[in-house]
C-alpha atoms as a PDB file:
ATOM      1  CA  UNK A   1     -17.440   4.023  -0.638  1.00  0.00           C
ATOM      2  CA  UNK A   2     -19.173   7.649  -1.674  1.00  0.00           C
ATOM      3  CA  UNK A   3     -21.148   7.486   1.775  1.00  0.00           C
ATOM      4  CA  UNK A   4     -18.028   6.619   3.618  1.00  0.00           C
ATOM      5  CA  UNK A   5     -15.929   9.617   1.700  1.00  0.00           C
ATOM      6  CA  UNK A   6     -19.161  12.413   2.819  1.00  0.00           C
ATOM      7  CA  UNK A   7     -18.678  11.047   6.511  1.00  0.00           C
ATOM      8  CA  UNK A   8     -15.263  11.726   6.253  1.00  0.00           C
ATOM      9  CA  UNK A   9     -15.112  15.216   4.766  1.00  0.00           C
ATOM     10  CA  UNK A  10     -18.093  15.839   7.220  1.00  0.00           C
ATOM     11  CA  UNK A  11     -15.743  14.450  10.260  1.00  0.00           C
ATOM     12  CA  UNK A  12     -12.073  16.382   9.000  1.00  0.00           C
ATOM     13  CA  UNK A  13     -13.146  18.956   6.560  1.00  0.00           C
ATOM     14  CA  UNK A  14      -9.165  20.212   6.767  1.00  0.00           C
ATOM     15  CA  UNK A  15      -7.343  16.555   6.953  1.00  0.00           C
ATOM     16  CA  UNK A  16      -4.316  17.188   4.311  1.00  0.00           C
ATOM     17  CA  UNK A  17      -4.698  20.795   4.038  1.00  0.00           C
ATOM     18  CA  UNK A  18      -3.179  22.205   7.074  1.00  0.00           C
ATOM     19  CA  UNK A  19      -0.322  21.171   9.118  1.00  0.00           C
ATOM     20  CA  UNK A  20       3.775  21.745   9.168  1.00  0.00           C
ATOM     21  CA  UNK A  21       4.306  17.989   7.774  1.00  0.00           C
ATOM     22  CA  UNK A  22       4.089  17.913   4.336  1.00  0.00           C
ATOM     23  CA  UNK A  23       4.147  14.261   2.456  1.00  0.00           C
ATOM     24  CA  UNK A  24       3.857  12.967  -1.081  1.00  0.00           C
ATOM     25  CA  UNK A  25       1.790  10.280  -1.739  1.00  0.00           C
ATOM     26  CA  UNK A  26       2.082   7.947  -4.795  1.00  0.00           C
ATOM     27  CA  UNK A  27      -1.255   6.160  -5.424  1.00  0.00           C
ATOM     28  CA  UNK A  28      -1.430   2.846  -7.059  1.00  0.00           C
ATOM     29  CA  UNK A  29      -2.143   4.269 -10.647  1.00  0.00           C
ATOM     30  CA  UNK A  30       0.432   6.229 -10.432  1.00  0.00           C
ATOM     31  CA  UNK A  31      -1.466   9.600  -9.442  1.00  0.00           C
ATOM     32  CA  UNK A  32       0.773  11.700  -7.119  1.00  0.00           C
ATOM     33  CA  UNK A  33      -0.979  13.735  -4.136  1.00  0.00           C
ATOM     34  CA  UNK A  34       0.578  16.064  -1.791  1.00  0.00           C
ATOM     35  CA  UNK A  35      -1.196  16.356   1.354  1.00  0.00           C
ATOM     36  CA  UNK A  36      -0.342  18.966   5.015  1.00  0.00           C
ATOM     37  CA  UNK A  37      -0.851  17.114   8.158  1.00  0.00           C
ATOM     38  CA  UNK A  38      -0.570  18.434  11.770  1.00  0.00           C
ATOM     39  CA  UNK A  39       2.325  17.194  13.340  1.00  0.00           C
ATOM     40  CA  UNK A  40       1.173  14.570  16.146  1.00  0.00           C
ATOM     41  CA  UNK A  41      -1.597  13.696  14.401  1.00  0.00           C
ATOM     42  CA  UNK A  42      -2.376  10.007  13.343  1.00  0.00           C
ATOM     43  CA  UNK A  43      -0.952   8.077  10.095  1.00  0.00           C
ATOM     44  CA  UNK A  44      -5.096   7.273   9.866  1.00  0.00           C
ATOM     45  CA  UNK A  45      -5.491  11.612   9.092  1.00  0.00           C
ATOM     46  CA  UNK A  46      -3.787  10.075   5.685  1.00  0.00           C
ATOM     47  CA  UNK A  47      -5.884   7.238   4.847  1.00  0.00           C
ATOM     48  CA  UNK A  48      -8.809   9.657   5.589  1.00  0.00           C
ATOM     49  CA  UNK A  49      -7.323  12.853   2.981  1.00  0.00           C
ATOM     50  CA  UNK A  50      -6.983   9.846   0.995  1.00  0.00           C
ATOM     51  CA  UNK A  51     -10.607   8.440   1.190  1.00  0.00           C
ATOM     52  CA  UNK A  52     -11.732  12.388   0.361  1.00  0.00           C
ATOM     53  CA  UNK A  53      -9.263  13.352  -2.323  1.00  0.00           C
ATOM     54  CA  UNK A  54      -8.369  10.418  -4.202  1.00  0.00           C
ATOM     55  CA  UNK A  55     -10.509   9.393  -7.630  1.00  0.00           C
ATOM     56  CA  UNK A  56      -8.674   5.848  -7.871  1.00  0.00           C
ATOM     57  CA  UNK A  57     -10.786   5.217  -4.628  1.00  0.00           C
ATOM     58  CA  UNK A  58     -13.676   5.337  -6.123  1.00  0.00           C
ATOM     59  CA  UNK A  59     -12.684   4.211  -9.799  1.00  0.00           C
ATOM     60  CA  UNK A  60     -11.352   1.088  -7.756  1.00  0.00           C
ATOM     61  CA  UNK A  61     -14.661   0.987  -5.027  1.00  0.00           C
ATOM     62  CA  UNK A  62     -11.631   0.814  -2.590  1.00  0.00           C
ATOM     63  CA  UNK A  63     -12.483   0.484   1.609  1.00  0.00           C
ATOM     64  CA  UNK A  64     -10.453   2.382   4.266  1.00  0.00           C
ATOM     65  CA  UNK A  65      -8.817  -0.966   6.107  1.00  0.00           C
ATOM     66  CA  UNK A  66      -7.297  -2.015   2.761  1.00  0.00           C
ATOM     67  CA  UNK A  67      -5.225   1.012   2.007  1.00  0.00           C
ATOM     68  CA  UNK A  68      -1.601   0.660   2.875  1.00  0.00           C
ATOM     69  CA  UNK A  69       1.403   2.842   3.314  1.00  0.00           C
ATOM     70  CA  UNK A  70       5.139   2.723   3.209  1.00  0.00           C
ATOM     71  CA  UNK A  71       7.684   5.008   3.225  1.00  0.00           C
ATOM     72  CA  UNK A  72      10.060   5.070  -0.269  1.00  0.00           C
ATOM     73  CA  UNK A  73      13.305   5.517   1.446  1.00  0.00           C
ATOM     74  CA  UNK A  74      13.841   3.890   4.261  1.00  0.00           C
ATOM     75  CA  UNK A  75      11.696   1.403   3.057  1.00  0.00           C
ATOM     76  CA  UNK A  76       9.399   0.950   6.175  1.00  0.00           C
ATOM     77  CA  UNK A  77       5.072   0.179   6.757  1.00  0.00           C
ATOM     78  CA  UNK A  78       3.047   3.217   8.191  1.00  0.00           C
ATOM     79  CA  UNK A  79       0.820   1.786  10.971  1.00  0.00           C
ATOM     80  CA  UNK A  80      -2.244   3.782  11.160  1.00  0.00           C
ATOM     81  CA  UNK A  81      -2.119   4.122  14.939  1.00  0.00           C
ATOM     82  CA  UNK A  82       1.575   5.867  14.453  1.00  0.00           C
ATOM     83  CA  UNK A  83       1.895   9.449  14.667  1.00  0.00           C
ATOM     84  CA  UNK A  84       3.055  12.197  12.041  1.00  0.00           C
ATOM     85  CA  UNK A  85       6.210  13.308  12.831  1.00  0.00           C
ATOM     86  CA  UNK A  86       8.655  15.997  10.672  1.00  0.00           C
ATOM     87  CA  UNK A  87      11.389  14.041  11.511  1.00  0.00           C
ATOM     88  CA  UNK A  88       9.963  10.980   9.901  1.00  0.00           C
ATOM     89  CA  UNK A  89       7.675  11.801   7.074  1.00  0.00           C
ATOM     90  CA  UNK A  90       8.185  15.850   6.191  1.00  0.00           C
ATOM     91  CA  UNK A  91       8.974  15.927   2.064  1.00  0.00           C
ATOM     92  CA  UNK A  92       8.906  12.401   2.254  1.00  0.00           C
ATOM     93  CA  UNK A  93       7.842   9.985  -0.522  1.00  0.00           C
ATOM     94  CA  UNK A  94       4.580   7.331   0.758  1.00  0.00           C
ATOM     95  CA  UNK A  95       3.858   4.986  -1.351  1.00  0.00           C
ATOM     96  CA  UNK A  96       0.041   3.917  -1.011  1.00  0.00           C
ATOM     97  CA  UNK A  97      -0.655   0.267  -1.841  1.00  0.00           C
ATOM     98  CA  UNK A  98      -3.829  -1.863  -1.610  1.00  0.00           C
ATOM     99  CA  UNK A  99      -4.208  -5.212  -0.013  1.00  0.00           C
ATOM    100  CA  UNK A 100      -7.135  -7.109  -1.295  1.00  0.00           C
ATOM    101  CA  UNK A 101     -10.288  -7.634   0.888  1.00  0.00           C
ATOM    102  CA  UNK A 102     -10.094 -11.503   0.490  1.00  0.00           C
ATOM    103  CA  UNK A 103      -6.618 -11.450   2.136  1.00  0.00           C
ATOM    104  CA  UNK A 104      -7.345  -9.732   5.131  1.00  0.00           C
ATOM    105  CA  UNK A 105     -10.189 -12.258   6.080  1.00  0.00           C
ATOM    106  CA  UNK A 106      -8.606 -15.686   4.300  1.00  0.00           C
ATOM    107  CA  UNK A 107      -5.642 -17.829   5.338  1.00  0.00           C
ATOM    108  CA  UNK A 108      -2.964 -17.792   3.129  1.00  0.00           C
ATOM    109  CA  UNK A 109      -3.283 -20.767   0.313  1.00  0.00           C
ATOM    110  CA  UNK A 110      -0.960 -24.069   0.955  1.00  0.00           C
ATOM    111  CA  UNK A 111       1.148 -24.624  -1.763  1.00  0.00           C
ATOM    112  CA  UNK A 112       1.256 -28.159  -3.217  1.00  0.00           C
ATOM    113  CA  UNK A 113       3.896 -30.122  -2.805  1.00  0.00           C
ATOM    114  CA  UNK A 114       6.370 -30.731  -5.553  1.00  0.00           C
ATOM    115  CA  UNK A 115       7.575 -34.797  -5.580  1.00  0.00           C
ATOM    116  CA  UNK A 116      10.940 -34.776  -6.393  1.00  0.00           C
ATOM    117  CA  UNK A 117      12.439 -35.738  -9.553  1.00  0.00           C
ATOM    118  CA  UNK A 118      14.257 -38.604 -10.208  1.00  0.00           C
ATOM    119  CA  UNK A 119      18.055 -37.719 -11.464  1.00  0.00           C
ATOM    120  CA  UNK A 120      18.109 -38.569 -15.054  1.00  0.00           C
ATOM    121  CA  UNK A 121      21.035 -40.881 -16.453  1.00  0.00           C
ATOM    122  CA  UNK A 122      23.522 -38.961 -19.109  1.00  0.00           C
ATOM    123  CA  UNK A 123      23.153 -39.238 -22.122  1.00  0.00           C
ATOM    124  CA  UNK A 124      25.552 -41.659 -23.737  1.00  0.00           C
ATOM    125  CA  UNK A 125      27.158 -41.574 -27.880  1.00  0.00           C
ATOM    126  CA  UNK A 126      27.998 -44.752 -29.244  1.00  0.00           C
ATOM    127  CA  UNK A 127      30.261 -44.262 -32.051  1.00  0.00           C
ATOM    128  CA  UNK A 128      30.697 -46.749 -34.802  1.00  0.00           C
ATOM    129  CA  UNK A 129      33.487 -46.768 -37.190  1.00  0.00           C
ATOM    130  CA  UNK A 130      32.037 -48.480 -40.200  1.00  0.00           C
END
């Protein structure tokens, strides 16, 4: 993770601190980051000012292709291929998530399944008047 984080500040020594679009991010621990990005640049500039700036990266030994991102309000996934556009994500809120590496490369599980139950009789009260 540290080598991948000196490529990256070596490759876009500016990603997150110039641009017009300006976007808040909300990492998983609850750390809030405010980041510049060109407009027309990829969603992938924020993964990468991500990667560079962001200590739960490390403290969680986190990898670029698990890191997620969704807008707040809409409610919508950032695919890194998109583009940055004001219209879309200037002052926004992006909420940065983490899928685990096992669940990109496994199937999901099968669940069991459940055998019905059999309906249970009521309950009857006998009454005796002794």
């Amino acid at each position: 993770v540290m080598m991948q984080r000196c490529e990256l500040e070596d490759e876009m020594p500016s990603v997150g601190k110039r641009g017009e679009v300006d976007v808040k991010l909300t990492l998983p621990d609850g750390t809030q980051m405010d980041g510049k990005f060109k407009e027309g640049a990829k969603v992938s500039s924020i993964t990468a000012f991500i990667m560079i700036n962001a200590d739960w990266v490390l403290n969680e030994t986190v990898e670029r292709s698990t890191i997620t991102l969704s807008t707040a309000f809409p409610k919508k996934q950032l695919s890194v291929d998109e583009t940055i556009t004001t219209k879309d994500l200037h002052r926004q809120r992006v909420m940065v998530s983490r899928t685990s590496d096992s669940a990109l490369t496994s199937a999901p599980e099968q669940a069991e399944p459940v055998a019905p139950q059999s309906p249970q009789s009521p309950e009857t009260i006998t009454r005796s008047n002794t």
